[in-house]
Protein backbone atom coordinates (compact mmCIF):
# COMPACT_ATOMS: atom_id res chain seq x y z
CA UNK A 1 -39.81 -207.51 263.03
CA UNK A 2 -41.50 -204.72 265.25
CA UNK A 3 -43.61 -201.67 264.03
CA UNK A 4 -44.06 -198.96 266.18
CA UNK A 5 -47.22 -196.60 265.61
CA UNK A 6 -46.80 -193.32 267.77
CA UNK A 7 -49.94 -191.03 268.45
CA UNK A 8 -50.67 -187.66 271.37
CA UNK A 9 -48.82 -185.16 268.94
CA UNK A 10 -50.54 -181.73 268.36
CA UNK A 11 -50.83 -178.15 268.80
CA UNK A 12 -50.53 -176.44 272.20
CA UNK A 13 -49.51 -173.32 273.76
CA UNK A 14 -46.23 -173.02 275.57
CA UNK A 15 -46.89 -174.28 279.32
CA UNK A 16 -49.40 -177.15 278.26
CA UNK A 17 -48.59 -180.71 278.39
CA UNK A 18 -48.63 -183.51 276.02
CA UNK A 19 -48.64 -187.23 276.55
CA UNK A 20 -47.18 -188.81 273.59
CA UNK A 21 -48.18 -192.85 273.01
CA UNK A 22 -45.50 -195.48 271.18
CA UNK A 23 -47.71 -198.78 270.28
CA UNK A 24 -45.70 -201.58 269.39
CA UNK A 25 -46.26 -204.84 267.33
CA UNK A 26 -44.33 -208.32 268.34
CA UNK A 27 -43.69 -210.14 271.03
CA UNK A 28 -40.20 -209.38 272.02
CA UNK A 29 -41.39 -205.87 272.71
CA UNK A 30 -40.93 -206.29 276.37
CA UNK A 31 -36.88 -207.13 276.20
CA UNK A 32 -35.88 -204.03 274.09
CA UNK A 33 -34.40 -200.97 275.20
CA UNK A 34 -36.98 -198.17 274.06
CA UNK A 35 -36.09 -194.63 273.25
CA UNK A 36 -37.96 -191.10 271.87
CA UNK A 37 -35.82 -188.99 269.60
CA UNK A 38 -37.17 -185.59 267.97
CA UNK A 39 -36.53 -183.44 264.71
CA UNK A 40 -36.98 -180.01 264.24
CA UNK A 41 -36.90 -178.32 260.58
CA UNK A 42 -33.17 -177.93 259.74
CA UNK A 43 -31.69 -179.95 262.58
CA UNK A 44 -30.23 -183.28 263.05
CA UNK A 45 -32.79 -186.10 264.89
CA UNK A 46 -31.36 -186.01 268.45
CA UNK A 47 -32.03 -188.18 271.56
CA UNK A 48 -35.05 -187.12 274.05
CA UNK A 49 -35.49 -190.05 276.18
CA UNK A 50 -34.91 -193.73 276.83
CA UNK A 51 -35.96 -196.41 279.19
CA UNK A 52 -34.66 -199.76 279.56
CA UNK A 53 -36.40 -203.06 279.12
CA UNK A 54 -37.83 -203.46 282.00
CA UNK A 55 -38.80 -199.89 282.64
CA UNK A 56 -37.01 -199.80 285.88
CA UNK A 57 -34.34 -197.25 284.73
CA UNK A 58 -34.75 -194.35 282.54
CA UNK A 59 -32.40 -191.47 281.31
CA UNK A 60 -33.01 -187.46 279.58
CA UNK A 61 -31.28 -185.18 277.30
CA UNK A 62 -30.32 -182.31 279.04
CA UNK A 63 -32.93 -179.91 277.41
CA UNK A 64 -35.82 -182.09 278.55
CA UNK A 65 -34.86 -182.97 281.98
CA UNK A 66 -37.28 -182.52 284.82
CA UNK A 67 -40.07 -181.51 282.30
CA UNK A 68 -40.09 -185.25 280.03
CA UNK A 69 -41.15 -188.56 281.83
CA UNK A 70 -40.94 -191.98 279.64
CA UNK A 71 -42.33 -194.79 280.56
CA UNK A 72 -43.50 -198.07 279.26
CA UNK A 73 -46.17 -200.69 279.71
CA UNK A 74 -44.78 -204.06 278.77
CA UNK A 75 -48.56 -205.80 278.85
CA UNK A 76 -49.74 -203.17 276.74
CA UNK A 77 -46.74 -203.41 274.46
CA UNK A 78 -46.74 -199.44 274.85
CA UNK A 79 -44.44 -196.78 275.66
CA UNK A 80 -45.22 -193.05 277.07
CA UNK A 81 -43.66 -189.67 276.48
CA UNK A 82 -44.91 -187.43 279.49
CA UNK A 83 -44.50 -183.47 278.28
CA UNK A 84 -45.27 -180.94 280.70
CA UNK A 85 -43.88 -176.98 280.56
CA UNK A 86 -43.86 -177.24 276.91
CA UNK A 87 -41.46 -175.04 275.13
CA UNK A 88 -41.76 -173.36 271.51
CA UNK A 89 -38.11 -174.80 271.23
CA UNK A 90 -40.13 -178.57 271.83
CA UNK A 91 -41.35 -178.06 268.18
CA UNK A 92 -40.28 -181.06 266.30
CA UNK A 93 -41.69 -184.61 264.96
CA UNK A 94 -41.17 -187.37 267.50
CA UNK A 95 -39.93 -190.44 267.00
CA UNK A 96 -40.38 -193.74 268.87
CA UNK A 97 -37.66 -196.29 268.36
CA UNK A 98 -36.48 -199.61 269.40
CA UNK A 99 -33.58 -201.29 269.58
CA UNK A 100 -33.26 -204.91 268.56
CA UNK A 101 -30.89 -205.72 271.93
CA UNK A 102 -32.86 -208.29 274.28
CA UNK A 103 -31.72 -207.32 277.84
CA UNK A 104 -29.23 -204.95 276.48
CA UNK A 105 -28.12 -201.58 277.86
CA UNK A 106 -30.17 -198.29 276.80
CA UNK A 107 -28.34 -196.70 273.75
CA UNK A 108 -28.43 -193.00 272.83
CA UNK A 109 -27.05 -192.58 269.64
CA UNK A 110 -29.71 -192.70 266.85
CA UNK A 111 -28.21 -195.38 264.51
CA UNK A 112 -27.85 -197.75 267.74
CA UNK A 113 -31.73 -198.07 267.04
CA UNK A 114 -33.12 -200.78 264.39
CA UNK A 115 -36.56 -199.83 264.14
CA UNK A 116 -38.48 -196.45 263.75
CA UNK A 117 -41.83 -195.11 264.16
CA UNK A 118 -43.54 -192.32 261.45
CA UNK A 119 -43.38 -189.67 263.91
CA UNK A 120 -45.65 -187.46 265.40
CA UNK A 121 -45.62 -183.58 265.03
CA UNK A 122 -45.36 -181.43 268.25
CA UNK A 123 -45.64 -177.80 267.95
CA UNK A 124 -45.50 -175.45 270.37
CA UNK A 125 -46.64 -171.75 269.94
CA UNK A 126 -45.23 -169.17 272.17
């Protein structure tokens, strides 16, 4: 079992940056793929970010590329979302999530993931 507690959301002004924290319980932490999802008011939960166990490779949606960095600390048991040039179309809750794959390849699709954090509410104003 893993739970993942996110913190870093809040309230900024387009521009501004945000680092966004992912602490996670259990000791398997370190072999799972990791990935951040987001979901705005009357939209589907949709990929942001994932990294793979070992941190070494990481991949972006489109919308977030060049702005988003994620990153993990396997001896902290932590993972990072890294927002800078904030957008008002960034608004959304944030999810952490993990997916229960030791060594296995980094997923994308939001039901490949077994377990979810409570969120964390980003909103940028414009």
């Amino acid at each position: 079992q893993v739970q993942l507690v996110e913190s870093g959301g809040g309230l900024v002004q387009a521009g501004a940056s945000l680092r966004l924290s992912c602490a996670a319980s259990g000791r398997a932490f370190s072999t799972f793929p990791m990935g951040w999802f987001r979901q705005a008011p009357g939209k589907e939960r949709e990929f942001v970010a994932a990294i793979n166990w070992g941190g070494g490779r990481s991949y972006y949606a489109d919308s977030v590329k060049g702005r988003f960095t994620i990153a993990r600390d396997n001896a902290k048991n932590t993972v990072y979302l890294q927002m800078n040039s904030l957008k008002p179309e960034d608004t959304a809750v944030y999810y952490c999530a993990a997916d229960h794959s030791p060594y296995g390849l980094v997923k994308f699709d939001r039901y490949e993931y077994d377990y979810w954090g409570q969120g964390t509410q980003v909103t940028v104003s414009s």
